[in-house]
ModelCIF file with pLDDT and N, C-alpha, C, O atoms, coordinates in Angstrom:
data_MODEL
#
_entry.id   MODEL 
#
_entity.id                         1 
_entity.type                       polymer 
_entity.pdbx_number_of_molecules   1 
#
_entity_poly.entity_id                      1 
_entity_poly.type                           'polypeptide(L)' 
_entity_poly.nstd_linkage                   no 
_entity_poly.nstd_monomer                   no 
_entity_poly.pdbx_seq_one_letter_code       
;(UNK)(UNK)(UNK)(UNK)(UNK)(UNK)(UNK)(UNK)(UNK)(UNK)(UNK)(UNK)(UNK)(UNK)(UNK)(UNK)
(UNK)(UNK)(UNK)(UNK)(UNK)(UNK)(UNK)(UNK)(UNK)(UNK)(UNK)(UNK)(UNK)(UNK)(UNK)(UNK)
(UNK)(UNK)(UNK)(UNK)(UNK)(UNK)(UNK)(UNK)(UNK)(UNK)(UNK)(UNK)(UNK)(UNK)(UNK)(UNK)
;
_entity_poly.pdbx_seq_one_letter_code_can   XXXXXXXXXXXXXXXXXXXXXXXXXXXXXXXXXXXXXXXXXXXXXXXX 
_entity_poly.pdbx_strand_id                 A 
#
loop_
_entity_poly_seq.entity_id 
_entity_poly_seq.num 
_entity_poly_seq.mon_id 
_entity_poly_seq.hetero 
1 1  UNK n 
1 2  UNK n 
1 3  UNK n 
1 4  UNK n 
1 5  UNK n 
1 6  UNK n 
1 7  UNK n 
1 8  UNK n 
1 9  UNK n 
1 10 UNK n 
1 11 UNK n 
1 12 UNK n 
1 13 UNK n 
1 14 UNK n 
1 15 UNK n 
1 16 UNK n 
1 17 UNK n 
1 18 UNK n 
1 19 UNK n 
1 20 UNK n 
1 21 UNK n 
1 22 UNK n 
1 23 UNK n 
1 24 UNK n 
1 25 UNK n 
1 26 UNK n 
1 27 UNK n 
1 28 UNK n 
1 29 UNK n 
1 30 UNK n 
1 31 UNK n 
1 32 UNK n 
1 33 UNK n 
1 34 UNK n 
1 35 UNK n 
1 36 UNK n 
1 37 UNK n 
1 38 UNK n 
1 39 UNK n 
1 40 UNK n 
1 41 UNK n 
1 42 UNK n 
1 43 UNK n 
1 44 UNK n 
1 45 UNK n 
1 46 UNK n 
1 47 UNK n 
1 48 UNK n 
#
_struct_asym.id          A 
_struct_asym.entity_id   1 
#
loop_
_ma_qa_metric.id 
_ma_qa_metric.mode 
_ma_qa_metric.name 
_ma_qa_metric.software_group_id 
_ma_qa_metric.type 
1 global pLDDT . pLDDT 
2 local  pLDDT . pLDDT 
#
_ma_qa_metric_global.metric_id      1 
_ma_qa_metric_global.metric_value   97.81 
_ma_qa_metric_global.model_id       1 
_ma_qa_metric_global.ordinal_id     1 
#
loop_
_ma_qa_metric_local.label_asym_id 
_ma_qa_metric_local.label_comp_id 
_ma_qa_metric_local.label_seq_id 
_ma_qa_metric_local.metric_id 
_ma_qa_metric_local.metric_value 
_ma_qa_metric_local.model_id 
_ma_qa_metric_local.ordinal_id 
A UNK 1  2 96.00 1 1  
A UNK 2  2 98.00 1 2  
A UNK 3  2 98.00 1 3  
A UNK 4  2 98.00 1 4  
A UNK 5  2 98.00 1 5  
A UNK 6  2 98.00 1 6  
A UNK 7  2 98.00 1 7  
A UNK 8  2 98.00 1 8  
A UNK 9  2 98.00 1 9  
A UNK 10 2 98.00 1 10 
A UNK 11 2 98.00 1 11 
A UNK 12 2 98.00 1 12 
A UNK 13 2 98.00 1 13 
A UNK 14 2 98.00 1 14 
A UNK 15 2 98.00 1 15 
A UNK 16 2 98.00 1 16 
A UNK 17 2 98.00 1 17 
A UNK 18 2 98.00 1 18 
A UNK 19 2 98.00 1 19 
A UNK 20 2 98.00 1 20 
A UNK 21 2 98.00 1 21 
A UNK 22 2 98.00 1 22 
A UNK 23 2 98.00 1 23 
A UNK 24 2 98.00 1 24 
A UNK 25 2 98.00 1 25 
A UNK 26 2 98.00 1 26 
A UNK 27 2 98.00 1 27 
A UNK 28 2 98.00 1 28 
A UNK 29 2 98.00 1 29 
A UNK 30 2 98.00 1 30 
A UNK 31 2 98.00 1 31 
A UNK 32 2 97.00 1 32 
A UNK 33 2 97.00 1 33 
A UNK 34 2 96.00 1 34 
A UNK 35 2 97.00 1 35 
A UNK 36 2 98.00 1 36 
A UNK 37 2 97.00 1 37 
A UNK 38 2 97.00 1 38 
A UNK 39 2 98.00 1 39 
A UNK 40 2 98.00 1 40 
A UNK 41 2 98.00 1 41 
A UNK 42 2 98.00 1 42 
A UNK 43 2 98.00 1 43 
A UNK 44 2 98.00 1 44 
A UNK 45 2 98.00 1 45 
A UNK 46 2 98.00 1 46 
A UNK 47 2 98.00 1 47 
A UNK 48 2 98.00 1 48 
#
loop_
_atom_site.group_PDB 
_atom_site.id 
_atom_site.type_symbol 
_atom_site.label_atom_id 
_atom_site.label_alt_id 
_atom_site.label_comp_id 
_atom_site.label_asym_id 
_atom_site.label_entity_id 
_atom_site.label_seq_id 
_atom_site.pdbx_PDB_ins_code 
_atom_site.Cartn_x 
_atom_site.Cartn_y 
_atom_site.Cartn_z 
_atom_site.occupancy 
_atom_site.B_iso_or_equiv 
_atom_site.pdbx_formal_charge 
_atom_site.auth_seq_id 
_atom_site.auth_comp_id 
_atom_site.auth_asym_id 
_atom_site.auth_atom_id 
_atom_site.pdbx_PDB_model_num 
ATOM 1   N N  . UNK A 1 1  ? -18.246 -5.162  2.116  1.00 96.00 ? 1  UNK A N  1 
ATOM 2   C CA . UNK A 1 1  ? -18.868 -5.627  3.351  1.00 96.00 ? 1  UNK A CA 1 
ATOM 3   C C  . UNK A 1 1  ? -18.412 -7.019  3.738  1.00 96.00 ? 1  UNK A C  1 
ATOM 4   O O  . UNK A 1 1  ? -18.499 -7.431  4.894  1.00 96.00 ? 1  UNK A O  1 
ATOM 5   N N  . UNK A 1 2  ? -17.782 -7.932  2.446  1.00 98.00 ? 2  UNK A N  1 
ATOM 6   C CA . UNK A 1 2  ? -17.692 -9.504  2.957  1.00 98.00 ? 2  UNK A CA 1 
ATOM 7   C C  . UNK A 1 2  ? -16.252 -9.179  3.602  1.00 98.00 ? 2  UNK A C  1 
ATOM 8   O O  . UNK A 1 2  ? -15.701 -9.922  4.415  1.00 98.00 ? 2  UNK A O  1 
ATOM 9   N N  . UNK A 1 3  ? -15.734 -8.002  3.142  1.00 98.00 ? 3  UNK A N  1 
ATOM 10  C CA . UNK A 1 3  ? -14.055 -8.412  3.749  1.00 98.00 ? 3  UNK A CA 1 
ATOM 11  C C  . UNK A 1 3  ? -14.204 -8.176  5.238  1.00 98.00 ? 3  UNK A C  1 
ATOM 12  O O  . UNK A 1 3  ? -13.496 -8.680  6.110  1.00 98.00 ? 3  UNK A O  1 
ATOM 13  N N  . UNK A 1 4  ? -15.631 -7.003  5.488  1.00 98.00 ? 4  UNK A N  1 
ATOM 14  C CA . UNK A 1 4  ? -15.053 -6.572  7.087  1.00 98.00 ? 4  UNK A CA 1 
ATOM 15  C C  . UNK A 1 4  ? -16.189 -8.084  7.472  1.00 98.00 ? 4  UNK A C  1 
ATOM 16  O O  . UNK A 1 4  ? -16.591 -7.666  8.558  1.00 98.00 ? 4  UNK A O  1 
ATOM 17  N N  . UNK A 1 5  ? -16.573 -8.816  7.381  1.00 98.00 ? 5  UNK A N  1 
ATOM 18  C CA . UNK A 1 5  ? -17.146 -9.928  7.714  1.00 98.00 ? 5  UNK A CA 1 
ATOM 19  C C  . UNK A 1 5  ? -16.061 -10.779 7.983  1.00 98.00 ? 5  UNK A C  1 
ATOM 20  O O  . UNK A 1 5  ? -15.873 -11.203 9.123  1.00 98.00 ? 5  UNK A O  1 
ATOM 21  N N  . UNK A 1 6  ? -15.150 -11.140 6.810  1.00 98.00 ? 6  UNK A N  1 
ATOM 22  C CA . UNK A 1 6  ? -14.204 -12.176 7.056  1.00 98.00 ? 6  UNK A CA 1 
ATOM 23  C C  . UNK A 1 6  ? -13.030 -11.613 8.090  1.00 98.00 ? 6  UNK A C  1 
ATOM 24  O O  . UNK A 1 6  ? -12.186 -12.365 8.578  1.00 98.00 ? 6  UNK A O  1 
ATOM 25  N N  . UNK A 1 7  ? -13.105 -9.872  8.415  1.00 98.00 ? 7  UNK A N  1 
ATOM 26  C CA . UNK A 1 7  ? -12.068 -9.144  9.018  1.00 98.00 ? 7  UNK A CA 1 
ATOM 27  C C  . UNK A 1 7  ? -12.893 -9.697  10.714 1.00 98.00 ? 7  UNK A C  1 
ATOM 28  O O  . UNK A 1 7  ? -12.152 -10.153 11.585 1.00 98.00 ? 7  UNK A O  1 
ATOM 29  N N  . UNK A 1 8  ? -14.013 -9.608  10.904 1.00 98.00 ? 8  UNK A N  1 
ATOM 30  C CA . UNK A 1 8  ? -14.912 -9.970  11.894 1.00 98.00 ? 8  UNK A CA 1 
ATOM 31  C C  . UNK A 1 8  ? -14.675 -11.673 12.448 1.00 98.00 ? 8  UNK A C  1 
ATOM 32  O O  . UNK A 1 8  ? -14.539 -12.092 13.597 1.00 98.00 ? 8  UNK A O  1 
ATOM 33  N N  . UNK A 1 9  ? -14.691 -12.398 11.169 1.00 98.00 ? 9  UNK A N  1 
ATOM 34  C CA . UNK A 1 9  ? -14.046 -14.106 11.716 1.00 98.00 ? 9  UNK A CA 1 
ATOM 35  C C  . UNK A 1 9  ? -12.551 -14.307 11.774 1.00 98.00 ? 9  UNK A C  1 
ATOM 36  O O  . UNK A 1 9  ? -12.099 -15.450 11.827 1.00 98.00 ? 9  UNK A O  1 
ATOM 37  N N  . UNK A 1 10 ? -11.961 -13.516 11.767 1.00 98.00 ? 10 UNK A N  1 
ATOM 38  C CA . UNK A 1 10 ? -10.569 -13.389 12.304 1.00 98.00 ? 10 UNK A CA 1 
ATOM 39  C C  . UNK A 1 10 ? -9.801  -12.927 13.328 1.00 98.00 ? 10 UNK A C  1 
ATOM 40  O O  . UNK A 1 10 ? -8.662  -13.296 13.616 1.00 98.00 ? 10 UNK A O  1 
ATOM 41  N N  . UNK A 1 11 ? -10.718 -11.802 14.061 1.00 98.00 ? 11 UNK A N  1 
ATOM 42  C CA . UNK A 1 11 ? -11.036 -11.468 15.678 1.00 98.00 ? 11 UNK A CA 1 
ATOM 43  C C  . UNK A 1 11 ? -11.619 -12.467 16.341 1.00 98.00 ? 11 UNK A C  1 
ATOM 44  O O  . UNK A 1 11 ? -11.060 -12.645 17.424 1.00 98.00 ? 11 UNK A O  1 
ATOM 45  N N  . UNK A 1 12 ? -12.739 -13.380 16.092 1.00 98.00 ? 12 UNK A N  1 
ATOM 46  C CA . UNK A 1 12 ? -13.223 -14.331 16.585 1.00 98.00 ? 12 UNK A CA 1 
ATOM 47  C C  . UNK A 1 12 ? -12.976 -15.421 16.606 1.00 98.00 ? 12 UNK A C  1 
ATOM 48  O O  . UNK A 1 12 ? -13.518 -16.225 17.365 1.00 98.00 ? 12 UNK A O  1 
ATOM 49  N N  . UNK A 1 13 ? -11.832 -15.777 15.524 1.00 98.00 ? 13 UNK A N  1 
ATOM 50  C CA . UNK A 1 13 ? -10.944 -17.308 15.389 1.00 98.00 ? 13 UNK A CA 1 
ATOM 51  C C  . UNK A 1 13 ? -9.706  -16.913 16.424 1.00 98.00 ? 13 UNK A C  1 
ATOM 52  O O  . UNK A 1 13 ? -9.312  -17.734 17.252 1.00 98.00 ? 13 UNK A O  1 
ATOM 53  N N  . UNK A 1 14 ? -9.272  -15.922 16.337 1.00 98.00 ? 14 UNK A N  1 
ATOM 54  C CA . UNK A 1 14 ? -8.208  -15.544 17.218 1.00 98.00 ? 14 UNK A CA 1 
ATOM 55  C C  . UNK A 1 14 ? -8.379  -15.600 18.787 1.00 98.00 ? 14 UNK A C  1 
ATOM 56  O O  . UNK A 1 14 ? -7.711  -16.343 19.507 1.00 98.00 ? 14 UNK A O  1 
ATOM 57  N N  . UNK A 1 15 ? -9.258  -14.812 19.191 1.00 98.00 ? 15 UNK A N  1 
ATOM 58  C CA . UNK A 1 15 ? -9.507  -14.624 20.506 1.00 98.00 ? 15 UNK A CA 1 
ATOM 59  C C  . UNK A 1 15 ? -10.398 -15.986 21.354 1.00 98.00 ? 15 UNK A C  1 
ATOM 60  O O  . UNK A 1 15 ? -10.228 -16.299 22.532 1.00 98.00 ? 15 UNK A O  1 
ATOM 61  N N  . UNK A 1 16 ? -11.033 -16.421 20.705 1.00 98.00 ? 16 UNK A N  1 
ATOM 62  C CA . UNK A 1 16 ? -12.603 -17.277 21.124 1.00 98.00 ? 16 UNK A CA 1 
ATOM 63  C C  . UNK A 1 16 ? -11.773 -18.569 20.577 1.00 98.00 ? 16 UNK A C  1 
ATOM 64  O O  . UNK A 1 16 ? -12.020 -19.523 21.314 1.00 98.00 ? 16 UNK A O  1 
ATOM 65  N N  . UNK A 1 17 ? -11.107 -18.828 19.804 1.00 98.00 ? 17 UNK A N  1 
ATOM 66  C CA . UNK A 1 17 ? -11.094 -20.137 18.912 1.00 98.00 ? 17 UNK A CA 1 
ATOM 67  C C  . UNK A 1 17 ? -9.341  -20.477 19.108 1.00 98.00 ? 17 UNK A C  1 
ATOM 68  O O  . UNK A 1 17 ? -8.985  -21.642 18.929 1.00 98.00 ? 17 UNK A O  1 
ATOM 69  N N  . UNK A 1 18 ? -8.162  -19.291 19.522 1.00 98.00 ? 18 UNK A N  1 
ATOM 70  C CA . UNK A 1 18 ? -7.131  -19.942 19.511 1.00 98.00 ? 18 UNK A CA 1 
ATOM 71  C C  . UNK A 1 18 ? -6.751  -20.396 17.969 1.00 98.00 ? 18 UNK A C  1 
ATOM 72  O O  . UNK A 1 18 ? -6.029  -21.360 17.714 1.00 98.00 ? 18 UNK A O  1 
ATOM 73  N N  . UNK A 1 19 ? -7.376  -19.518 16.967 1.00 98.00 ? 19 UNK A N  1 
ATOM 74  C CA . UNK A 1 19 ? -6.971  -20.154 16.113 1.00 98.00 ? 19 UNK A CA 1 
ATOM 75  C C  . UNK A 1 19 ? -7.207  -21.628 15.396 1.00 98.00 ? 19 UNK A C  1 
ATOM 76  O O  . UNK A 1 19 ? -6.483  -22.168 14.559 1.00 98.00 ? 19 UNK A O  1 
ATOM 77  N N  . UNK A 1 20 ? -8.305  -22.060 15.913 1.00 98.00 ? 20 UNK A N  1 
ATOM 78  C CA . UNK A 1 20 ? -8.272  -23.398 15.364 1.00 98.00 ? 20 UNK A CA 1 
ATOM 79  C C  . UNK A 1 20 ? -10.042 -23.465 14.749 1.00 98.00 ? 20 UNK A C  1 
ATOM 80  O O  . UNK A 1 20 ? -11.047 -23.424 15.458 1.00 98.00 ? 20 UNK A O  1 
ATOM 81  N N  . UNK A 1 21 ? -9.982  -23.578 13.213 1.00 98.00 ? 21 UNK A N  1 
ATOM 82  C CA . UNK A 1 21 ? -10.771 -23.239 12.622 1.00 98.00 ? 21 UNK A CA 1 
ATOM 83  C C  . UNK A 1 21 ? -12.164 -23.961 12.521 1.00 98.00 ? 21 UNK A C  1 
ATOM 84  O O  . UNK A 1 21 ? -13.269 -23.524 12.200 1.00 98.00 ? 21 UNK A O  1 
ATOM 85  N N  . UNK A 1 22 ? -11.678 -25.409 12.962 1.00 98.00 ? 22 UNK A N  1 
ATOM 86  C CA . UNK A 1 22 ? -12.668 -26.580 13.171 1.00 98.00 ? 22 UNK A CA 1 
ATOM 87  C C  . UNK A 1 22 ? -13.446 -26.118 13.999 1.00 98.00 ? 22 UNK A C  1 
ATOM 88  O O  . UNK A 1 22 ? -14.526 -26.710 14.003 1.00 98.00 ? 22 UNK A O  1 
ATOM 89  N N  . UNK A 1 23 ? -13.341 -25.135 14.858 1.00 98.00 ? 23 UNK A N  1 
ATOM 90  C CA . UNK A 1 23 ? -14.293 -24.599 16.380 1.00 98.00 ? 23 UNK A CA 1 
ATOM 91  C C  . UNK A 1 23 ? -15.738 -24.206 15.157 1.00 98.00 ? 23 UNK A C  1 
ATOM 92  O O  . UNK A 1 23 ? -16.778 -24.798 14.867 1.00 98.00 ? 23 UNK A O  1 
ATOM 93  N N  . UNK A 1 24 ? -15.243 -23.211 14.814 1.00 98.00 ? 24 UNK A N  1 
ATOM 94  C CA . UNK A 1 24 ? -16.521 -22.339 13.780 1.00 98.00 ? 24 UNK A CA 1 
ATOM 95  C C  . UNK A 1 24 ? -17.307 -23.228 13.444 1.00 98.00 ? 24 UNK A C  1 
ATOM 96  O O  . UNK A 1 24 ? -16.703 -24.075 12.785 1.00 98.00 ? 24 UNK A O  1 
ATOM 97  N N  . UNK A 1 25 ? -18.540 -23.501 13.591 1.00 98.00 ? 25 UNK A N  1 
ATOM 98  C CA . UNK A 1 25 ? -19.674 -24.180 12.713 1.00 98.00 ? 25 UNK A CA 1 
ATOM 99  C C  . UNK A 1 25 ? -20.924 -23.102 12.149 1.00 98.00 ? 25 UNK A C  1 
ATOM 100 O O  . UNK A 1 25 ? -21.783 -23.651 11.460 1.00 98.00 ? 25 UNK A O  1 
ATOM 101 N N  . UNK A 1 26 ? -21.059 -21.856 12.353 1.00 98.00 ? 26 UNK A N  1 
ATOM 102 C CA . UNK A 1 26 ? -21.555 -20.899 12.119 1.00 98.00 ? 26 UNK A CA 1 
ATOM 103 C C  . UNK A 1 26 ? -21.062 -19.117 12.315 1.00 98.00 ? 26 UNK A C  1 
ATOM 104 O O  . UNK A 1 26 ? -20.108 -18.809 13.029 1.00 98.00 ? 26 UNK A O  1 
ATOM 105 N N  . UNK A 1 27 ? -21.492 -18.582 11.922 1.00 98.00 ? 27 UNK A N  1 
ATOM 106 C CA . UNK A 1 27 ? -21.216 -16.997 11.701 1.00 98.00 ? 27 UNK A CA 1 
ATOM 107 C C  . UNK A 1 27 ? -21.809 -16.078 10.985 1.00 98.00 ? 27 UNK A C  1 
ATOM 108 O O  . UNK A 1 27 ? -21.542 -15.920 9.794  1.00 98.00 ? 27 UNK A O  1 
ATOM 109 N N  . UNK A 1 28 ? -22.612 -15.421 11.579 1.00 98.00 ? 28 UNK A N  1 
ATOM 110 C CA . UNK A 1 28 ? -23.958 -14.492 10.692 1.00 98.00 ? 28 UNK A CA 1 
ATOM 111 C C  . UNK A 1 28 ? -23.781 -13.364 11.804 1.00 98.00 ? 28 UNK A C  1 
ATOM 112 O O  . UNK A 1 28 ? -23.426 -13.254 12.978 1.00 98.00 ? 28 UNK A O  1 
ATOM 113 N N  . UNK A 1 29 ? -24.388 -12.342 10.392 1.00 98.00 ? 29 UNK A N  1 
ATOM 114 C CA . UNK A 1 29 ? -23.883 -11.364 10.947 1.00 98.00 ? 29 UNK A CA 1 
ATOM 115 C C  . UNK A 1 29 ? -24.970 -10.022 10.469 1.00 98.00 ? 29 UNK A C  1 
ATOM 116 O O  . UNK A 1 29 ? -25.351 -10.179 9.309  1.00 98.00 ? 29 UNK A O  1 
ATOM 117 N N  . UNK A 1 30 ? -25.411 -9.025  10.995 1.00 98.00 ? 30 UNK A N  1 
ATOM 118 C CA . UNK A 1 30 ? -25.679 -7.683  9.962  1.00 98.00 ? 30 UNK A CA 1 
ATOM 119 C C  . UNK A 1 30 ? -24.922 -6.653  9.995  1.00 98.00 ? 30 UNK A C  1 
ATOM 120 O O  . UNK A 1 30 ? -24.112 -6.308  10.855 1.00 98.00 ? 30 UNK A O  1 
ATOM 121 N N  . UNK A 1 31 ? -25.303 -6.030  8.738  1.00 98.00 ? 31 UNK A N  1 
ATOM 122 C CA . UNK A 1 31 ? -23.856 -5.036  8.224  1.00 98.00 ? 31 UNK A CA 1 
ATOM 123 C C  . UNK A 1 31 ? -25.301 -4.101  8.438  1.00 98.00 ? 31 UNK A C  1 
ATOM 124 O O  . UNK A 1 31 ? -26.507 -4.232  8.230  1.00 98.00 ? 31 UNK A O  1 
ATOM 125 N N  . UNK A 1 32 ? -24.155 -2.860  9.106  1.00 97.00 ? 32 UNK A N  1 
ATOM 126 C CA . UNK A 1 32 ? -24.315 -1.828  9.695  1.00 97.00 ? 32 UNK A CA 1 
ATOM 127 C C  . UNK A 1 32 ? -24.501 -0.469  9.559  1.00 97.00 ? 32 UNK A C  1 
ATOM 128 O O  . UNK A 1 32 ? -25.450 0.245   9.883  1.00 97.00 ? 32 UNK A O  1 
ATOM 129 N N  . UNK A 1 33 ? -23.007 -0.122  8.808  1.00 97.00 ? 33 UNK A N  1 
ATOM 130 C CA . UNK A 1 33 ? -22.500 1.042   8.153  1.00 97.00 ? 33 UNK A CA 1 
ATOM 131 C C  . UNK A 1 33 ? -21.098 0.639   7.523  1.00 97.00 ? 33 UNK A C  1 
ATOM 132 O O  . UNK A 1 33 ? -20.257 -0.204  7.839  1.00 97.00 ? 33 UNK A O  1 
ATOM 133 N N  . UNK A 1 34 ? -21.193 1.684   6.391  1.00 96.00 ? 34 UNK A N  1 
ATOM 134 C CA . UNK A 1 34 ? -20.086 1.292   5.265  1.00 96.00 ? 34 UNK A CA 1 
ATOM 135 C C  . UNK A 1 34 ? -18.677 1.459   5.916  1.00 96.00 ? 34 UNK A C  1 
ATOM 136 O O  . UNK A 1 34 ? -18.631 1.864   7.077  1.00 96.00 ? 34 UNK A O  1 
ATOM 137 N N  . UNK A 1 35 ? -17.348 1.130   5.139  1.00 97.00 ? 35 UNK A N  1 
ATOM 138 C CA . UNK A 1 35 ? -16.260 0.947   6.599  1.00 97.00 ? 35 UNK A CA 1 
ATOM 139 C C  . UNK A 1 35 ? -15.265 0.971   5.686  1.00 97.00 ? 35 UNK A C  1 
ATOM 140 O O  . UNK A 1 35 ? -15.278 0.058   4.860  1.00 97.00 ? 35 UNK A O  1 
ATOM 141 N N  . UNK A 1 36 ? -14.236 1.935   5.606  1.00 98.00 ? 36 UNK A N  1 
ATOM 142 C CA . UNK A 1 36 ? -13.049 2.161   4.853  1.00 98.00 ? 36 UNK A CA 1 
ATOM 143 C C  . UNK A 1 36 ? -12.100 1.574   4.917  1.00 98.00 ? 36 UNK A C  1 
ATOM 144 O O  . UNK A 1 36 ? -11.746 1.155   6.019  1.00 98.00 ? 36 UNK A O  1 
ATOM 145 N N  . UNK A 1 37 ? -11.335 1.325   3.777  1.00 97.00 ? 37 UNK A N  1 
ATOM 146 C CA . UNK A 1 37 ? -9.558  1.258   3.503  1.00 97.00 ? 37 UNK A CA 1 
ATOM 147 C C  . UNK A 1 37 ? -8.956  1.847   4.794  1.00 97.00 ? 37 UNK A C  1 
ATOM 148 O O  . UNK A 1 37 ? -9.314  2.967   5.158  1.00 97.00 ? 37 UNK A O  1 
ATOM 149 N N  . UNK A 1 38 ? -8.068  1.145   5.489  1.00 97.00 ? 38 UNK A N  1 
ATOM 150 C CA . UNK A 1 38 ? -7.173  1.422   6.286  1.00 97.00 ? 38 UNK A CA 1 
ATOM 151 C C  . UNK A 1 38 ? -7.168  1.788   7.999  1.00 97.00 ? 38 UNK A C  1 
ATOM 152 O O  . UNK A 1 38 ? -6.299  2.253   8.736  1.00 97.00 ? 38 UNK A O  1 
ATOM 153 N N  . UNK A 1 39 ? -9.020  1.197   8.297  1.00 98.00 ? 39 UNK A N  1 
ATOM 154 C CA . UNK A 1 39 ? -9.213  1.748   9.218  1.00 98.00 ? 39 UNK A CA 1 
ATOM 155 C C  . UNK A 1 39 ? -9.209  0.580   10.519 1.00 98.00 ? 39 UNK A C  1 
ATOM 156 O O  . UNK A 1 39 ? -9.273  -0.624  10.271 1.00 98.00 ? 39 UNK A O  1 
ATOM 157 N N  . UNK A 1 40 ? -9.131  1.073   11.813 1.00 98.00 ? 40 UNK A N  1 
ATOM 158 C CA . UNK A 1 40 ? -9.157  -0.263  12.686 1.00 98.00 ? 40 UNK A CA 1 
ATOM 159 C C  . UNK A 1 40 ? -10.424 -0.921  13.164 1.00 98.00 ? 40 UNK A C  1 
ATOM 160 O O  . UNK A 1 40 ? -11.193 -0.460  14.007 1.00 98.00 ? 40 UNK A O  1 
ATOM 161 N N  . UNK A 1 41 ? -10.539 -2.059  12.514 1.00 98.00 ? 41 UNK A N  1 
ATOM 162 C CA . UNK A 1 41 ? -11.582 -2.754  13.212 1.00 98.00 ? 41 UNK A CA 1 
ATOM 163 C C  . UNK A 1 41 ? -11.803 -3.245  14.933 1.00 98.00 ? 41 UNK A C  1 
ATOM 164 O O  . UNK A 1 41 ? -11.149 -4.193  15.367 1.00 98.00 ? 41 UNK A O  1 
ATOM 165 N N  . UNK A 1 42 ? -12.565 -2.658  15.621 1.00 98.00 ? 42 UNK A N  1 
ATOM 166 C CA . UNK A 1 42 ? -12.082 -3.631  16.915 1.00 98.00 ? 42 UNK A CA 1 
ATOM 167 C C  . UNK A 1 42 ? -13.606 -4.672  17.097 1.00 98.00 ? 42 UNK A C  1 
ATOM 168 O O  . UNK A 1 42 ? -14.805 -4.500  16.876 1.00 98.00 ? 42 UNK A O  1 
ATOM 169 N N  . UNK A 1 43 ? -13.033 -5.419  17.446 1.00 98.00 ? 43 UNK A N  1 
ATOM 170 C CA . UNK A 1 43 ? -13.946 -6.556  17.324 1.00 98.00 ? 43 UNK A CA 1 
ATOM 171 C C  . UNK A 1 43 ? -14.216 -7.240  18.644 1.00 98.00 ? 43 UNK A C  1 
ATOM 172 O O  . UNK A 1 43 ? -13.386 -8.033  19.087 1.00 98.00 ? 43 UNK A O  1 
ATOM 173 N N  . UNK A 1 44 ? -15.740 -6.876  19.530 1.00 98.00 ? 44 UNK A N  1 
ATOM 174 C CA . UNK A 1 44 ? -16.314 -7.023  20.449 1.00 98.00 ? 44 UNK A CA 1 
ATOM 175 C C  . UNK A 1 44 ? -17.138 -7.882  20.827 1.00 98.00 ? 44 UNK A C  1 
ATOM 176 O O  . UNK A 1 44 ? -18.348 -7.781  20.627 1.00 98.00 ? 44 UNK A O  1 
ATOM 177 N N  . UNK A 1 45 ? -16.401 -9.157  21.621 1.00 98.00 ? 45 UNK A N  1 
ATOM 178 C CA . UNK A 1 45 ? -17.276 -9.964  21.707 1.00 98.00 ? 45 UNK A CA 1 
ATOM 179 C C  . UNK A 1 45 ? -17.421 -10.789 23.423 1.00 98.00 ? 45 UNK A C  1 
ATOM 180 O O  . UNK A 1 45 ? -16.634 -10.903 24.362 1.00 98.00 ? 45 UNK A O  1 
ATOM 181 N N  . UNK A 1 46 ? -18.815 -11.226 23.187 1.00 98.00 ? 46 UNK A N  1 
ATOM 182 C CA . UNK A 1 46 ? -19.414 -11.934 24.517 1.00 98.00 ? 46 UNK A CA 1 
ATOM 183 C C  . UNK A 1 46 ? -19.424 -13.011 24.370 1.00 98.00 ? 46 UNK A C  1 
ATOM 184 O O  . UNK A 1 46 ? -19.750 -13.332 23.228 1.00 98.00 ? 46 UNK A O  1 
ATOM 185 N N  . UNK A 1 47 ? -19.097 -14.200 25.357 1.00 98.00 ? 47 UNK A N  1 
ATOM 186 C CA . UNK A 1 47 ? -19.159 -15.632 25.280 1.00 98.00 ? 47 UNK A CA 1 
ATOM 187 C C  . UNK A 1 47 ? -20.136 -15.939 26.287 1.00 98.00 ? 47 UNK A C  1 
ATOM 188 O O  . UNK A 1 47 ? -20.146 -15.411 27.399 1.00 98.00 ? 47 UNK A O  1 
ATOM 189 N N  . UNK A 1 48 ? -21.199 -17.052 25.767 1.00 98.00 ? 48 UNK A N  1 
ATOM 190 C CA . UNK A 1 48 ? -22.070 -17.395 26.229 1.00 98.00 ? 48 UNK A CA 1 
ATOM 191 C C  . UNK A 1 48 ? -22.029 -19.026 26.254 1.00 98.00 ? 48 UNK A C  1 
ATOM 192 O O  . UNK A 1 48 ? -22.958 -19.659 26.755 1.00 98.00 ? 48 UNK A O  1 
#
């Protein structure tokens, strides 16, 4: 579950952040359902 978490702050450093890690000061999250080897994450997000 922590990898698709850290797979989750890597859609969100990318898209929202440009990559620049200093942006992040928080990231919480709930896990959902269990999530396999090899599958695509897409990662959906709203800016407020």
């Amino acid at each position: 579950g922590l990898c698709s978490y850290g797979i989750a702050c890597h859609g969100v450093l990318k898209t929202m952040a440009n990559y620049d890690q200093t942006r992040i000061t928080g990231f919480d999250v709930r896990f959902s359902s269990p999530v396999y080897p090899g599958e695509t994450h897409l990662v959906e997000m709203w800016k407020d």
